[in-house]
Protein backbone atom coordinates (compact mmCIF):
# COMPACT_ATOMS: atom_id res chain seq x y z
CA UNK A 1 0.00 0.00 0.00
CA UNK A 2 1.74 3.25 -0.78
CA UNK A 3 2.08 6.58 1.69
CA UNK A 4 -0.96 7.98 -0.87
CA UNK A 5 -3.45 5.25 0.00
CA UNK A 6 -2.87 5.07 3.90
CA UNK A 7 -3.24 8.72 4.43
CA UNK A 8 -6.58 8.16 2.00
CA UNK A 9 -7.73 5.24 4.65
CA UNK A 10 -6.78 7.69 7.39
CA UNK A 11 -8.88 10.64 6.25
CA UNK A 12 -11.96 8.52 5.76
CA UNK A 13 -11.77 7.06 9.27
CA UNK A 14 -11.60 10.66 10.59
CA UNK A 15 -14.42 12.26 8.15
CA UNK A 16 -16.64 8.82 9.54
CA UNK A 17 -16.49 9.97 13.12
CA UNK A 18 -19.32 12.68 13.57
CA UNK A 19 -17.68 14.23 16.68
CA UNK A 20 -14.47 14.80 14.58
CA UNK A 21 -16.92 16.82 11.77
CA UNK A 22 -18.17 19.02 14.08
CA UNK A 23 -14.95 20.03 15.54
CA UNK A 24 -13.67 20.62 12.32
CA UNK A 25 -10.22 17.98 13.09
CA UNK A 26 -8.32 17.87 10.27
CA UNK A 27 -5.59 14.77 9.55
CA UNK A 28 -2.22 16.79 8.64
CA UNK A 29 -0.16 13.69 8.68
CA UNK A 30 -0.76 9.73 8.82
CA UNK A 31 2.20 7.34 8.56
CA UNK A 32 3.26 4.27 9.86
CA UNK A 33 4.08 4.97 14.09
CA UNK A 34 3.10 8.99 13.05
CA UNK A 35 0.10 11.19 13.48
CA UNK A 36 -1.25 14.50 13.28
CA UNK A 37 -4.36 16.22 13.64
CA UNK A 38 -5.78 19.46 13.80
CA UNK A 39 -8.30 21.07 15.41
CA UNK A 40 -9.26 24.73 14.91
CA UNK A 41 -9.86 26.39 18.06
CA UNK A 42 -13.46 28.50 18.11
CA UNK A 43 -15.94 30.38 20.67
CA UNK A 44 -17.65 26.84 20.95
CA UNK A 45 -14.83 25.05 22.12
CA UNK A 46 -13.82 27.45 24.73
CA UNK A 47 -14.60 28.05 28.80
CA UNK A 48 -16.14 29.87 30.77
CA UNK A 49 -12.45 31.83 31.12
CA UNK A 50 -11.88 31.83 27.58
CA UNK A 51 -9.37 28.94 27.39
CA UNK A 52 -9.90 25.78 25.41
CA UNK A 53 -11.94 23.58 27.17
CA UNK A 54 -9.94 20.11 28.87
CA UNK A 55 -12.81 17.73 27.11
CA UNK A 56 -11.68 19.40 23.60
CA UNK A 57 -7.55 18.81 24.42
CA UNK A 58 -8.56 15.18 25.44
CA UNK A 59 -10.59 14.41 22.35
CA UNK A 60 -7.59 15.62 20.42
CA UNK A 61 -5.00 13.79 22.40
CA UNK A 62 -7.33 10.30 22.41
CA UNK A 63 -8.11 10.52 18.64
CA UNK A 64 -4.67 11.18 17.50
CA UNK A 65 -3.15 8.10 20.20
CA UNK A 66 -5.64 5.81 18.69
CA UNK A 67 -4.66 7.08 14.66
CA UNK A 68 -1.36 6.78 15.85
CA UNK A 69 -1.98 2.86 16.74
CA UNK A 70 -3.93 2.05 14.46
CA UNK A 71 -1.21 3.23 11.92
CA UNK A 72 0.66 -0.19 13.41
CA UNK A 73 -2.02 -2.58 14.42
CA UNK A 74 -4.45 -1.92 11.59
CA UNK A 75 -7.92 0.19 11.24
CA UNK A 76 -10.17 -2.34 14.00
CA UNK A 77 -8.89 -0.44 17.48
CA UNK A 78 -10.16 1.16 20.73
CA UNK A 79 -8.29 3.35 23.17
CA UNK A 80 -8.05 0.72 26.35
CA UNK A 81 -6.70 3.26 28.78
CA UNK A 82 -4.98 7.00 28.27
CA UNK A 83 -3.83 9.30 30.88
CA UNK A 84 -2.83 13.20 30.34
CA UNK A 85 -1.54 16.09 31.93
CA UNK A 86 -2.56 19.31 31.06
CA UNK A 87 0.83 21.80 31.14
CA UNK A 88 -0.96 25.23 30.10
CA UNK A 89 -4.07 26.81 28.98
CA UNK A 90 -5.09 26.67 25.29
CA UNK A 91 -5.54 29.46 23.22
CA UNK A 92 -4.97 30.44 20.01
CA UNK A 93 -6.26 29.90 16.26
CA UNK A 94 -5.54 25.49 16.69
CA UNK A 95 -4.73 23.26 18.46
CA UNK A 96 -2.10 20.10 16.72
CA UNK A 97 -2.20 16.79 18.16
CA UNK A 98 1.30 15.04 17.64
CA UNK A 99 1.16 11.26 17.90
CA UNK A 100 3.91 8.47 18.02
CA UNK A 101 4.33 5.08 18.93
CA UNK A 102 6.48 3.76 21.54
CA UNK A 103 5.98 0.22 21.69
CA UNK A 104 3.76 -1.79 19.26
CA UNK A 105 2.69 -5.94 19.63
CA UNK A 106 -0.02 -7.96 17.80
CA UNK A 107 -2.35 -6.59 19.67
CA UNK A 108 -1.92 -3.29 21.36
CA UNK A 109 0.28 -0.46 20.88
CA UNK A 110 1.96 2.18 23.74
CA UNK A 111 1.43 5.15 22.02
CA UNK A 112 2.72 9.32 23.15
CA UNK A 113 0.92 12.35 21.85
CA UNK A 114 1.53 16.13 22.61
CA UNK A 115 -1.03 18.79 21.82
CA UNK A 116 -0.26 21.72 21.29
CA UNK A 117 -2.22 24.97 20.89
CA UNK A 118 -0.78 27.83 17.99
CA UNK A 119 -1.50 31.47 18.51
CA UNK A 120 0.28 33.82 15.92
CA UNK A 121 2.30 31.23 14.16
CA UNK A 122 4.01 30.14 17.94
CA UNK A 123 3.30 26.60 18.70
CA UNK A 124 3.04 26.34 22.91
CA UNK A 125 2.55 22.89 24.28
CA UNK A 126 -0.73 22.63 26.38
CA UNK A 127 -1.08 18.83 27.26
CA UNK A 128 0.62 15.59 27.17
CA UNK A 129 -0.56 11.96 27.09
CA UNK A 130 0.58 8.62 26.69
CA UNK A 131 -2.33 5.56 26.30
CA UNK A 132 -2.33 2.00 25.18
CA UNK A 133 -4.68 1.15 22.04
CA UNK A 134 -6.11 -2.24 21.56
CA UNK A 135 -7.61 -4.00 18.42
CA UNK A 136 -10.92 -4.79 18.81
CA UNK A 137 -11.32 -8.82 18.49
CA UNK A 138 -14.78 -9.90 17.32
CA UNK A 139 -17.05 -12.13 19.08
């Protein structure tokens, strides 16, 4: 399968998930252990003190971990667990979700992912998470 075709299968997965849609995520980058998404940052996604909301950086973080493994174990996964620390506020024009693999089996895959929020061109990290992604075995 060439680079052109998994990005293709990558794309699709993301315009499929409704949530993704209306947030707008965008897939910058899908290769083999390598992720990144996008997700613009407007007056919906924001709290009450103008920051992006924690919910929003999470869905960023857990979408782009399970890409991410996926990109190894194939397009039948699930996020089994994910845990992330929140460094600084959000704000800004996007947020970019960098995902990588650390360790990949048969069956799940340790996966890292920064997020990071851009105002004026300067890219600021806001959270950090690291979560293990399963396939999801049929019964």
């Amino acid at each position: 399968m060439t680079q052109n075709e998994i990005f293709h299968i990558g794309k699709q997965a993301l315009e499929a998930q409704s949530f993704s849609k209306l947030l707008g995520t965008k897939l910058m980058e899908f290769t083999a252990g390598e992720v990144v998404l996008e997700v613009p940052i407007t007056e919906h996604v924001l709290q009450q003190h103008g920051f992006v909301h924690g919910g929003v950086i999470g869905y960023a973080a857990d979408n782009a971990l399970t890409f991410v493994g996926g990109s190894v174990l194939g397009p039948n996964v699930l996020t089994a667990e994910y845990k992330i620390n929140y460094v600084r506020p959000a704000v800004g024009e996007k947020l970019i979700a960098r995902a990588t693999v650390i360790s990949a089996g048969k069956r799940q895959a340790v996966c890292r992912c920064d997020v990071f929020a851009v105002k004026d061109g300067e890219e600021k990290i806001c959270a950090t998470a690291q979560g293990t992604i399963m396939t999801v075995i049929s019964e």
